[in-house]
Protein backbone atom coordinates (compact mmCIF):
# COMPACT_ATOMS: atom_id res chain seq x y z
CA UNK A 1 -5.87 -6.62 -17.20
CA UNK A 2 -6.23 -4.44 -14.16
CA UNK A 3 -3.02 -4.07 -12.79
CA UNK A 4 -2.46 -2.98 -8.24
CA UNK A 5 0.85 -1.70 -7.04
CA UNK A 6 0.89 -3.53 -3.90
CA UNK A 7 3.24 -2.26 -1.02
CA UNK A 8 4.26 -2.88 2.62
CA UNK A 9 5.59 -0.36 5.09
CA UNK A 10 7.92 -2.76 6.67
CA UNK A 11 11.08 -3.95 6.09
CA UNK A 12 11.73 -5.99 8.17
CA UNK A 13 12.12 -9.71 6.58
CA UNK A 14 9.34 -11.54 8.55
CA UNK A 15 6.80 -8.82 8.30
CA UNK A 16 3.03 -9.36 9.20
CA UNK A 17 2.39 -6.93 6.48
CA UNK A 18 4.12 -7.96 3.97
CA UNK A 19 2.60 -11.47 4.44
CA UNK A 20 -0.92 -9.67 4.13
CA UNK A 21 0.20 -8.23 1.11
CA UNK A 22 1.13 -11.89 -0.66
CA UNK A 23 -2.10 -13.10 0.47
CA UNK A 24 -4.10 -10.40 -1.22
CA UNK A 25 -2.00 -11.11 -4.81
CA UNK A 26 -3.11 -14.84 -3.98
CA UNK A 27 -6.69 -13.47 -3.86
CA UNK A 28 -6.99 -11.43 -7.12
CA UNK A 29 -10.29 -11.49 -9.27
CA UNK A 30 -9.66 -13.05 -12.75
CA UNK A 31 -8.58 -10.26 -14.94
CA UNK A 32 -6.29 -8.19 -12.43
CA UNK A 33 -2.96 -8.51 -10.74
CA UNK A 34 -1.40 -7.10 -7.58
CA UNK A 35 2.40 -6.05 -8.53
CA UNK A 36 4.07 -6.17 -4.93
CA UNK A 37 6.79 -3.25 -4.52
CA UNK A 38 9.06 -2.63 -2.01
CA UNK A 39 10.35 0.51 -0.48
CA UNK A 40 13.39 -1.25 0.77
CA UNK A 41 16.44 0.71 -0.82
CA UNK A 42 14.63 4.58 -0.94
CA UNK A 43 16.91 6.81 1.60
CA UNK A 44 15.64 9.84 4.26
CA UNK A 45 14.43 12.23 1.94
CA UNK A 46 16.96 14.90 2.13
CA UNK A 47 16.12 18.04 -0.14
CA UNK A 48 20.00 18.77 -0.93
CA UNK A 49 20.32 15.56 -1.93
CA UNK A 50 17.56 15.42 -4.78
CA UNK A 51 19.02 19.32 -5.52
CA UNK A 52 22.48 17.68 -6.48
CA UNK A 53 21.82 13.75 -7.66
CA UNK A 54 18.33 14.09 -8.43
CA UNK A 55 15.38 11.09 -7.64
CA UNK A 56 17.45 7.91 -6.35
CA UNK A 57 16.91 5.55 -8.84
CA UNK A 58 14.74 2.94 -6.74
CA UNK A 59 12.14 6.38 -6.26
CA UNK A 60 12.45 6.42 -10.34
CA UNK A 61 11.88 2.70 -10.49
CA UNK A 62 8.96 2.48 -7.87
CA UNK A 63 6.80 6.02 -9.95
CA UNK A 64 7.38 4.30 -13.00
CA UNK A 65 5.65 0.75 -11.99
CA UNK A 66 2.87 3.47 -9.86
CA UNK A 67 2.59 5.26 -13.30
CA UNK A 68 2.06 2.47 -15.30
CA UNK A 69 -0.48 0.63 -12.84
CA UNK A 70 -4.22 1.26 -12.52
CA UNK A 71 -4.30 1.10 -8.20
CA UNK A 72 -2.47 1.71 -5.03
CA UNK A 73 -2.55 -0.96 -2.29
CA UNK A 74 -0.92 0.44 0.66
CA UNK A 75 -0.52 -2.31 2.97
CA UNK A 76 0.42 -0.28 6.82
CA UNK A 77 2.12 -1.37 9.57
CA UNK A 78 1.07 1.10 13.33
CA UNK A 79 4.00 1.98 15.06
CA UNK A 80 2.69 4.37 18.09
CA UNK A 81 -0.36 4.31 16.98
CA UNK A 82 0.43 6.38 13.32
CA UNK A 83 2.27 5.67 9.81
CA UNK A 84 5.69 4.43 9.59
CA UNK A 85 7.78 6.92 9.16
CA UNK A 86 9.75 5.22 6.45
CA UNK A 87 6.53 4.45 4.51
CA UNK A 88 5.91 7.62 4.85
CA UNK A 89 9.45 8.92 3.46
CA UNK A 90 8.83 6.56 0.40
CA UNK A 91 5.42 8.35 -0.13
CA UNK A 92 7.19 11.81 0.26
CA UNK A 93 10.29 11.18 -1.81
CA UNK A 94 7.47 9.61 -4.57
CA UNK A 95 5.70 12.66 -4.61
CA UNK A 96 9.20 14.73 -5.72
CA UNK A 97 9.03 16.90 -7.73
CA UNK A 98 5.90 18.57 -6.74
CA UNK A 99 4.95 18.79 -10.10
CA UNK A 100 4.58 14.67 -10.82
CA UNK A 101 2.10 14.66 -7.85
CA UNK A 102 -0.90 14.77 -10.78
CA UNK A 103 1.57 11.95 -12.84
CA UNK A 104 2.22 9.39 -9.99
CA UNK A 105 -1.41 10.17 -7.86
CA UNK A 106 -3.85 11.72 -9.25
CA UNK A 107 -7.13 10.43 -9.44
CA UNK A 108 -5.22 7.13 -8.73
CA UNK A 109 -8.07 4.28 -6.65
CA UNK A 110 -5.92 3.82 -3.43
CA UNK A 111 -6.72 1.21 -1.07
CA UNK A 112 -5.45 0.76 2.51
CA UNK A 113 -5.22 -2.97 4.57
CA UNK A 114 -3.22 -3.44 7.45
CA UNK A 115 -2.12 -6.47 9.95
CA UNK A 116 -0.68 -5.99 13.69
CA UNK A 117 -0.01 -7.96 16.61
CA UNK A 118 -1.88 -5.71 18.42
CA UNK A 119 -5.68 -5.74 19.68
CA UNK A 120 -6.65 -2.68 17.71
CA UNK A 121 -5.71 -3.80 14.26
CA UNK A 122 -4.47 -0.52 11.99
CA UNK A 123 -6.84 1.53 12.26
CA UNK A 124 -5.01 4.95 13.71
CA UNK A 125 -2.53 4.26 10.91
CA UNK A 126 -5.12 3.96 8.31
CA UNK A 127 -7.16 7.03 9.64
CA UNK A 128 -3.70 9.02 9.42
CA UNK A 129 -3.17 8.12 5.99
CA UNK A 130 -6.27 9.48 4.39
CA UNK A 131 -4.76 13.32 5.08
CA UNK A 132 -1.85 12.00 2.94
CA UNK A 133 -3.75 10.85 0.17
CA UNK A 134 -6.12 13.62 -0.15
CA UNK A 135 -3.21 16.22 -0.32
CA UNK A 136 -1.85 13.72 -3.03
CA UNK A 137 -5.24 14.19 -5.20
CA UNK A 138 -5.73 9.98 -4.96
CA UNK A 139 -9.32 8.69 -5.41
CA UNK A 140 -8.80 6.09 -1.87
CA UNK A 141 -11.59 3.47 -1.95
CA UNK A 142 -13.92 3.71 1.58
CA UNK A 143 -15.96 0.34 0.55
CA UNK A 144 -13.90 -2.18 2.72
CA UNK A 145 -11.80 -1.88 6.05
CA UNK A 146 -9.27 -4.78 6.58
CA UNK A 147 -7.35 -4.51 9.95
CA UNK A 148 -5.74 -7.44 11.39
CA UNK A 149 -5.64 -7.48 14.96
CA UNK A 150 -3.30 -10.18 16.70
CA UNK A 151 -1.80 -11.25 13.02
CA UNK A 152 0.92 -13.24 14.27
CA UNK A 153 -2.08 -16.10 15.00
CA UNK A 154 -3.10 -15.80 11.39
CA UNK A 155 -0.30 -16.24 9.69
CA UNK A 156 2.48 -19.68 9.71
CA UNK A 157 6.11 -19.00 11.07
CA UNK A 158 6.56 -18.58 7.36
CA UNK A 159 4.60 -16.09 6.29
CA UNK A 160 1.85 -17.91 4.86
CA UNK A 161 -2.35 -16.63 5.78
CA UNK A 162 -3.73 -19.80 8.13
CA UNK A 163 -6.92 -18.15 9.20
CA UNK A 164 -9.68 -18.69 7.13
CA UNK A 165 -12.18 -15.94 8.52
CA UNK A 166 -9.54 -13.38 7.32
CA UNK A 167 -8.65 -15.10 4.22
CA UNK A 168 -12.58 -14.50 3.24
CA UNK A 169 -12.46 -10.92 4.53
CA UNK A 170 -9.41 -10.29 2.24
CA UNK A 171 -10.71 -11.93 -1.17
CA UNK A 172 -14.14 -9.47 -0.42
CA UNK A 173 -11.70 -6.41 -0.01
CA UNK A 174 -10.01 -7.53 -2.61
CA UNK A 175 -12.82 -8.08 -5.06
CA UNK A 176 -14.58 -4.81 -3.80
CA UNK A 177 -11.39 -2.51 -4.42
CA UNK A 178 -11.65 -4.44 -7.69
CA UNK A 179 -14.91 -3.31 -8.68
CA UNK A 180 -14.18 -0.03 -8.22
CA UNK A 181 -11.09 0.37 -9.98
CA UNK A 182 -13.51 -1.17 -12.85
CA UNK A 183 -16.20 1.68 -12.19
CA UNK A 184 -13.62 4.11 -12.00
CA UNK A 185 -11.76 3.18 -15.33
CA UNK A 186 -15.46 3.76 -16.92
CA UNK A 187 -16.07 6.85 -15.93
């Protein structure tokens, strides 16, 4: 079983993103699974902070599921045209101490989708991202784009994907990030 960490960079309850993020675990290949995180409940990184307490326990929980997992799926909201900054604090409090970088990372297939109710889709967040994972040492996958433009007309007032055209384009990314996770693993 090939097993995805999926996660959103919104928390906001009614997110377009997250909603793109259920979809994709409803489109899995047989034989893998997309395990959708959350980043709701990691704090501002603060170095003090992690000098005296240490990792807050839902950065201990989240590296341990990352760990244990075969694939990133890092689902991104644009907000002024770049990466949430409190996806972004998740990714930097994940990659404390410097020295689990390798651990939590490394090597690790990393995949990047994105929905918007904007015209341009995610694609200045995405772009911004792959700076992030290279320092980080992941493997990101360039074989499929997925940015959803004007995503509140794709998905149902409750979160569920409507549009067909992008339900297609999802199972394909899906599949494809699948694949290589698969020729990755057999290297």
């Amino acid at each position: 079983m090939t097993t995805i960490v999926g996660i959103s960079g919104s928390l906001r309850a009614g997110s377009l993103n997250s909603a793109l993020l259920r979809a994709a675990a409803q489109v899995v290949p047989n034989g893998v699974t997309i395990d959708i995180a959350s980043i709701r409940g990691i704090p501002l990184y603060d170095g003090d902070v992690e000098a005296a307490d240490g990792l807050p326990q839902a950065v201990v929980d989240l590296k341990a599921r990352i760990v244990a997992a075969d694939a990133l799926l890092l689902v991104t909201p644009e907000y002024n045209n770049g990466i949430p900054g409190v996806f972004k604090n998740s990714i930097d409090w994940l990659s404390r101490p410097p020295g689990d970088i390798k651990k939590v990372f490394g090597g690790r297939a990393v995949a990047l989708i994105g929905a918007s109710p904007g015209g341009f889709g995610t694609i200045l967040a995405q772009e911004a991202w792959l700076p992030v994972l290279r320092t980080l040492g992941t493997r990101p996958w360039f074989g499929g784009r997925l940015m959803a433009s004007r995503a509140q007309t794709l998905f149902s007032t409750e979160g569920v994907l409507t549009d067909d055209a992008l339900r297609k384009q999802l199972t394909d990314l899906v599949q494809g990030f699948a694949s290589f996770i698969a020729a990755g693993a057999a290297r």
